[in-house]
PDB file of N, CA and C in Angstrom:
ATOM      1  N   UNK A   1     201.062 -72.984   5.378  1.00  0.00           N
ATOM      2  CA  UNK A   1     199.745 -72.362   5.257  1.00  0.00           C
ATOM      3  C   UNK A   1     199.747 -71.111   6.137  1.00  0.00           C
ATOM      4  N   UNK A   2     199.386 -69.961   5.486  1.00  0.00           N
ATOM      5  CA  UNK A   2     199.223 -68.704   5.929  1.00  0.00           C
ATOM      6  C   UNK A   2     198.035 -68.424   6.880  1.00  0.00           C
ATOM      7  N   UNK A   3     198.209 -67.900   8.042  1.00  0.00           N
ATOM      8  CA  UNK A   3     196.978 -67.454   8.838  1.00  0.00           C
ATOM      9  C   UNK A   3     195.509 -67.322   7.659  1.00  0.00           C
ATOM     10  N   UNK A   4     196.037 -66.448   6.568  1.00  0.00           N
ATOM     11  CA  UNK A   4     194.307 -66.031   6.539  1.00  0.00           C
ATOM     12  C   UNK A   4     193.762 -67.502   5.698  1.00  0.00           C
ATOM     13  N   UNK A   5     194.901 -68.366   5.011  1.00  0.00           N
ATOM     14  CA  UNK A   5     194.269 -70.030   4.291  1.00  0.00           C
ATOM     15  C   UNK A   5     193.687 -70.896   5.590  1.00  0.00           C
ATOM     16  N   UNK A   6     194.382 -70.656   6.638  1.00  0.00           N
ATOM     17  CA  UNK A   6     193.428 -71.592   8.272  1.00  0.00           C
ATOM     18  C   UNK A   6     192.331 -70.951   8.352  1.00  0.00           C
ATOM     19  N   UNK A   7     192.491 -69.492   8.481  1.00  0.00           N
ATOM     20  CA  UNK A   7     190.809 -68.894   8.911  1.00  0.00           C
ATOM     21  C   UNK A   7     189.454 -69.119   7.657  1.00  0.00           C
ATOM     22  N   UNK A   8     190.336 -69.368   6.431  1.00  0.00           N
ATOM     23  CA  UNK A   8     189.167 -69.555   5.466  1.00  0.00           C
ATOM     24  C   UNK A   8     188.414 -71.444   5.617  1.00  0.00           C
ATOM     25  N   UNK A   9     189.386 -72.000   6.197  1.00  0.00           N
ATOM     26  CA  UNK A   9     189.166 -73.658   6.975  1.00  0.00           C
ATOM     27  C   UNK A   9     188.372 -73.865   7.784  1.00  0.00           C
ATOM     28  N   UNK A  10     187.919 -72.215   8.363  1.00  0.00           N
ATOM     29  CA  UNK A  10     187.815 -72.774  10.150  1.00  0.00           C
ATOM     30  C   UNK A  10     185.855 -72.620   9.905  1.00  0.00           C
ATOM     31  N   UNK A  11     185.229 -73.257  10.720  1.00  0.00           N
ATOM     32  CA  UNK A  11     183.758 -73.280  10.924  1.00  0.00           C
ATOM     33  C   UNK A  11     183.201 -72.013  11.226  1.00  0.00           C
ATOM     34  N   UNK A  12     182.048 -71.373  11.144  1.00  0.00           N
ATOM     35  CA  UNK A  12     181.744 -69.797  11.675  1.00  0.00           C
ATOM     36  C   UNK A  12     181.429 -70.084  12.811  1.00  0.00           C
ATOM     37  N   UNK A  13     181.299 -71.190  13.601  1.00  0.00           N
ATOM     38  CA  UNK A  13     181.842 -71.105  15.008  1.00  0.00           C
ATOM     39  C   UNK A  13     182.783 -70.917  15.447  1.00  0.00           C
ATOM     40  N   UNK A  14     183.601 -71.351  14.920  1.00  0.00           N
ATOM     41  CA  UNK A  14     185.038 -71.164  15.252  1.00  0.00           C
ATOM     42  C   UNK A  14     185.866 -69.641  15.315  1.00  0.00           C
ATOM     43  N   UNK A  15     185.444 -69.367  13.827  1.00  0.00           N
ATOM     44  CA  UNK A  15     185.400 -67.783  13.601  1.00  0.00           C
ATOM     45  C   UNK A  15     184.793 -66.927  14.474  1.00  0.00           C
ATOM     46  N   UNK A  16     183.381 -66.887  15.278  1.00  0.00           N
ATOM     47  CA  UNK A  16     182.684 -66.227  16.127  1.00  0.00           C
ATOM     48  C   UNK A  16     183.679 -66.224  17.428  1.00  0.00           C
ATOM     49  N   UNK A  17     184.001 -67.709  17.659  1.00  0.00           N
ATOM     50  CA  UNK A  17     184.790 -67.690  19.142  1.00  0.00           C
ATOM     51  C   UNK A  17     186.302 -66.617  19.220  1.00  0.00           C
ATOM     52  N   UNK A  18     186.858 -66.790  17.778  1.00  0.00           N
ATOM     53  CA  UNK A  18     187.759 -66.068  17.859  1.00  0.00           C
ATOM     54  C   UNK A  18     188.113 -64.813  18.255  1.00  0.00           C
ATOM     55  N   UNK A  19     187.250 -64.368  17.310  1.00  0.00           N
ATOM     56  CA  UNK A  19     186.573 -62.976  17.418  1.00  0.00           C
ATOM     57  C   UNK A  19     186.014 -62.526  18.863  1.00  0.00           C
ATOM     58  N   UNK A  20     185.188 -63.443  19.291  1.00  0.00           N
ATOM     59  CA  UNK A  20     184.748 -63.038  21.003  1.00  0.00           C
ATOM     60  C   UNK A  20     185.984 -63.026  21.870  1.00  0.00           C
ATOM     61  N   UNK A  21     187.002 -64.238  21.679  1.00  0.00           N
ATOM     62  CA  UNK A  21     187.996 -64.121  23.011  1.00  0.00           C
ATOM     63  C   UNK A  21     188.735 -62.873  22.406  1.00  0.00           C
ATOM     64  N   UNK A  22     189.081 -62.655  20.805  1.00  0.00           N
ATOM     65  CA  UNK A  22     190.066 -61.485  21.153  1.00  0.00           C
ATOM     66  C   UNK A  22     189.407 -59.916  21.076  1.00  0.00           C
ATOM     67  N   UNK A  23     188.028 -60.045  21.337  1.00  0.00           N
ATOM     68  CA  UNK A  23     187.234 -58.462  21.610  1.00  0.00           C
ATOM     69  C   UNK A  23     187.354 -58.758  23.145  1.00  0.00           C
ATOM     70  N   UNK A  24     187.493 -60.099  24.235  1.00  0.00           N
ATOM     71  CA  UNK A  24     187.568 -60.384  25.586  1.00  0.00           C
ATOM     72  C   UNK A  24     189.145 -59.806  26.170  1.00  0.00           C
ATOM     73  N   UNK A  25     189.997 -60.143  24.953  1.00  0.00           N
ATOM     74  CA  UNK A  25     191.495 -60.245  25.412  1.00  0.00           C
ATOM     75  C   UNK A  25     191.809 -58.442  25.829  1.00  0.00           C
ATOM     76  N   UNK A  26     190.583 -57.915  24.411  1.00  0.00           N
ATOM     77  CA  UNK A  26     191.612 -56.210  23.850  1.00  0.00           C
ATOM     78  C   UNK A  26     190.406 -55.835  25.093  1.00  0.00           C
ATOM     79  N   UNK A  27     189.361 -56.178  25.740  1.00  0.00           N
ATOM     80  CA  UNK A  27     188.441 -55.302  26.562  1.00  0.00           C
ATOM     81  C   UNK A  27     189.679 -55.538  27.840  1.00  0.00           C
ATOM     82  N   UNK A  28     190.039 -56.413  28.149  1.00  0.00           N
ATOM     83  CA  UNK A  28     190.742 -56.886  29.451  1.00  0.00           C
ATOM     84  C   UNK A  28     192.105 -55.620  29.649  1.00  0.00           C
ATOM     85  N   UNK A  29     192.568 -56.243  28.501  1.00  0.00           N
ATOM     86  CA  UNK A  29     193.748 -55.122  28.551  1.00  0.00           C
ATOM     87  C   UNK A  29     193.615 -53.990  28.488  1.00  0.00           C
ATOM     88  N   UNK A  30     192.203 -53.174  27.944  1.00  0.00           N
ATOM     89  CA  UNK A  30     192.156 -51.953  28.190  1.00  0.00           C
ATOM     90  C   UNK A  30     191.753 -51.569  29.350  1.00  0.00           C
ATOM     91  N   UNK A  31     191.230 -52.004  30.025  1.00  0.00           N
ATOM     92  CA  UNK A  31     191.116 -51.533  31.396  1.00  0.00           C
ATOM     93  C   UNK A  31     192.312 -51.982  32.392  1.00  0.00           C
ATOM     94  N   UNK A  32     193.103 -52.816  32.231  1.00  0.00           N
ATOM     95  CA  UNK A  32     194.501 -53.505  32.917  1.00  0.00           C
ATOM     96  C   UNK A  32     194.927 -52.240  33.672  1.00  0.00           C
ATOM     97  N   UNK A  33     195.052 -51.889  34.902  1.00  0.00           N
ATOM     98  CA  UNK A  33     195.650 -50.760  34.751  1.00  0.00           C
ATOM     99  C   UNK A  33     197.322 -50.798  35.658  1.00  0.00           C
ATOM    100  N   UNK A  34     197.890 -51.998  34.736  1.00  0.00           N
ATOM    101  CA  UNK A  34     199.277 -52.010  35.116  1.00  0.00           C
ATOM    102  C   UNK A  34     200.289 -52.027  34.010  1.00  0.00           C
ATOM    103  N   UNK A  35     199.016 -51.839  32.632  1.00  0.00           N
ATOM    104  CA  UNK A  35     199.375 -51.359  31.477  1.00  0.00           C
ATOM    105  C   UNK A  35     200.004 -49.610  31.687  1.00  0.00           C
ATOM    106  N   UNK A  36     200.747 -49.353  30.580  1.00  0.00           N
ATOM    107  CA  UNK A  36     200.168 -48.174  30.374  1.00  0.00           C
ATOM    108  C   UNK A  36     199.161 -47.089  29.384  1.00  0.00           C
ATOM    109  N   UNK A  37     199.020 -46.074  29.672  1.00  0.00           N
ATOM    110  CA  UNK A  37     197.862 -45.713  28.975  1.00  0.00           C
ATOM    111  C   UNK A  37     197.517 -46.121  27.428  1.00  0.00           C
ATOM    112  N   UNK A  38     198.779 -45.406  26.931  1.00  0.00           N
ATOM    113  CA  UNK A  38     199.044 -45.837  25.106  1.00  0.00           C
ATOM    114  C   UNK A  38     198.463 -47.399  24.957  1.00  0.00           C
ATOM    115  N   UNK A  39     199.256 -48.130  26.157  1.00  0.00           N
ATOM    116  CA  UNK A  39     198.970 -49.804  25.317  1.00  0.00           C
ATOM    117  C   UNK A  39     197.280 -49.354  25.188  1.00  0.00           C
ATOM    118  N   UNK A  40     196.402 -49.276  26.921  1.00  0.00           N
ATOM    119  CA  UNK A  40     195.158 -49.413  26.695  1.00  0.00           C
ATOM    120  C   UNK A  40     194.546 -48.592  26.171  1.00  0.00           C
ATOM    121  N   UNK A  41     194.875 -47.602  25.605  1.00  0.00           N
ATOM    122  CA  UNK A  41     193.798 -46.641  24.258  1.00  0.00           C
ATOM    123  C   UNK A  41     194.572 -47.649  22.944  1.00  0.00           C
ATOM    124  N   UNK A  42     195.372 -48.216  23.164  1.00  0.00           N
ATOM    125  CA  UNK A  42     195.997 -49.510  21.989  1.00  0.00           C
ATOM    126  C   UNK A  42     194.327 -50.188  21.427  1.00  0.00           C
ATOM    127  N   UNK A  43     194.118 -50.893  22.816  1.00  0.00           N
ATOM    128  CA  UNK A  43     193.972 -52.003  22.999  1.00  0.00           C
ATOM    129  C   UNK A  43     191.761 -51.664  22.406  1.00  0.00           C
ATOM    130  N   UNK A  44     191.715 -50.396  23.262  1.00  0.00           N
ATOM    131  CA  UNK A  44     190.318 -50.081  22.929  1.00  0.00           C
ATOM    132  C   UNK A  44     190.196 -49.706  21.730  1.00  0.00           C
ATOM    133  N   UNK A  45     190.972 -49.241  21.450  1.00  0.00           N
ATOM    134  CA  UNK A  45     190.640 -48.776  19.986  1.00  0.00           C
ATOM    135  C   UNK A  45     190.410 -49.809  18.604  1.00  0.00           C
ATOM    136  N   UNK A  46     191.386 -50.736  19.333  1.00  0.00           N
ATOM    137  CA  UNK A  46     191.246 -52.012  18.118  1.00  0.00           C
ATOM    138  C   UNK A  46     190.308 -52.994  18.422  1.00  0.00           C
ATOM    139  N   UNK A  47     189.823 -53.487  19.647  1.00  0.00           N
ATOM    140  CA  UNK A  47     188.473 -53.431  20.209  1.00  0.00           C
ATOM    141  C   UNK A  47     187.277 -53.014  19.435  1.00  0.00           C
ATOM    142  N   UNK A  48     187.332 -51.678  19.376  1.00  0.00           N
ATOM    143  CA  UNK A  48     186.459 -50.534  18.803  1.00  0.00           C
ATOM    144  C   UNK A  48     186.027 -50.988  17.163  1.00  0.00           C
ATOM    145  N   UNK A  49     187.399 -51.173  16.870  1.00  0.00           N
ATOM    146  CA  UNK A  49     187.867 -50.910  15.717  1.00  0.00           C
ATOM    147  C   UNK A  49     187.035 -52.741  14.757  1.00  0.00           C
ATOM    148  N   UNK A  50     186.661 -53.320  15.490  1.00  0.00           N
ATOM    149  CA  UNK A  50     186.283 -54.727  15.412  1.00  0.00           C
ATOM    150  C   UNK A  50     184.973 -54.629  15.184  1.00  0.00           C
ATOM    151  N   UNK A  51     184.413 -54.495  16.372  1.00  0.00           N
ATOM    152  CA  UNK A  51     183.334 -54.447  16.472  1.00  0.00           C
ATOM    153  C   UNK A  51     182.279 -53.334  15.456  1.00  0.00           C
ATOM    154  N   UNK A  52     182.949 -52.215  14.739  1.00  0.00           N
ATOM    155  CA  UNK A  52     182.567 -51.421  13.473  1.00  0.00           C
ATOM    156  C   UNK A  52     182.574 -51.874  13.044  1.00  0.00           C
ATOM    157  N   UNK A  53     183.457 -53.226  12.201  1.00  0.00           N
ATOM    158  CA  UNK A  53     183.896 -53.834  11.023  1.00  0.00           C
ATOM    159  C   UNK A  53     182.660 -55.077  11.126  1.00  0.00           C
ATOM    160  N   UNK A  54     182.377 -55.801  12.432  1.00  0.00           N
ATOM    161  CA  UNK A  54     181.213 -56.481  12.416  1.00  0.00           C
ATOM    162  C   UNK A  54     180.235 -55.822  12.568  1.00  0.00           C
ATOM    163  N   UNK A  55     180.008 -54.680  12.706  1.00  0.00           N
ATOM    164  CA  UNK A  55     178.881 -53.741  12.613  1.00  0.00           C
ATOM    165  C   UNK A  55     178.284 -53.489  11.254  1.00  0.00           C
ATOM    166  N   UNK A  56     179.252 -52.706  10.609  1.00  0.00           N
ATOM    167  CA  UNK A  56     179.367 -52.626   8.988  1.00  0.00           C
ATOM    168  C   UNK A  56     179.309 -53.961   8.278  1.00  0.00           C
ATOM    169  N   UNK A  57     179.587 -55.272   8.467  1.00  0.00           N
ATOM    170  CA  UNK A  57     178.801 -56.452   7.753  1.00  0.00           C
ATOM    171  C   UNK A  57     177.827 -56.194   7.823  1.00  0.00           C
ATOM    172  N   UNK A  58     177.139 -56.731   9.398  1.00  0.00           N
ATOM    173  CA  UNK A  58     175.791 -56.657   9.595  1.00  0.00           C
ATOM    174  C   UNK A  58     174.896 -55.855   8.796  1.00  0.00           C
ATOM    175  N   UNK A  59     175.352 -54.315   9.221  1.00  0.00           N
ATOM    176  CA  UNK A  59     174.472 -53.688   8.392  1.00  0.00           C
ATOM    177  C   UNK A  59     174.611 -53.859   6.808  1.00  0.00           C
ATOM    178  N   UNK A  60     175.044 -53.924   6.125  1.00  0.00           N
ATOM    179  CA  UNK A  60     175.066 -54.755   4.609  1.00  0.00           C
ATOM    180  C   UNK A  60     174.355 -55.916   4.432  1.00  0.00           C
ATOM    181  N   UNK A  61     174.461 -57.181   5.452  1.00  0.00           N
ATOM    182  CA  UNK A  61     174.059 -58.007   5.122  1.00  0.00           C
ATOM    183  C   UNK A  61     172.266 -57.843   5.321  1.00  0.00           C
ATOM    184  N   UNK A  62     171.720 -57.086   6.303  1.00  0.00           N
ATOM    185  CA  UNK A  62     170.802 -56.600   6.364  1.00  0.00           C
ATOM    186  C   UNK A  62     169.916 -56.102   5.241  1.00  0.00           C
ATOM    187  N   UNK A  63     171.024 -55.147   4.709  1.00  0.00           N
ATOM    188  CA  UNK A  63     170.318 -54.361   3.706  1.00  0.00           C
ATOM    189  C   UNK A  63     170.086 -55.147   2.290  1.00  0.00           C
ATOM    190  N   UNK A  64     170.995 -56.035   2.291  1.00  0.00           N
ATOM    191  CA  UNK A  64     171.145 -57.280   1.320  1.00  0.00           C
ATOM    192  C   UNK A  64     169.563 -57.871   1.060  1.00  0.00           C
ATOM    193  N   UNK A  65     169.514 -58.118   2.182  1.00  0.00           N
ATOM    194  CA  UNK A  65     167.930 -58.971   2.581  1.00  0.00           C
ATOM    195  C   UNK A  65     166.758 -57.999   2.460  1.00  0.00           C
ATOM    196  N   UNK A  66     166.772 -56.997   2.079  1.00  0.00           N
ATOM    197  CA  UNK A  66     165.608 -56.395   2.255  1.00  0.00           C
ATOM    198  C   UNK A  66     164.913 -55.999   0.860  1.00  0.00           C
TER     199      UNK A  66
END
């Protein structure tokens, strides 16, 4: 079973937690500063890059409802 057949298994709790520890993991490492820079503009950006993508639901699902 392929990562994305478990994540379609998993509870939207489960899914939420995921999502929180690894927006916790990529915030941590971007500020790490025993990284170097590249990793942590890596690390924020995909961070970044998350939190748009749950942004952009939201706003759809929003507009869905209205």
């Amino acid at each position: 079973m392929d990562t994305e057949d478990k994540l379609k298994e998993l509870s939207k709790e489960q899914l939420i937690n995921i999502i929180n520890w690894t927006r916790r993991d990529l915030y941590n490492a971007a500020i790490n500063t025993e990284l170097n820079s590249f990793v942590r503009g890596w690390c924020r950006m995909l961070k970044e890059a998350i939190e748009y993508q749950v942004t952009k639901a939201f706003n759809t699902l929003v507009k869905e409802e209205e």
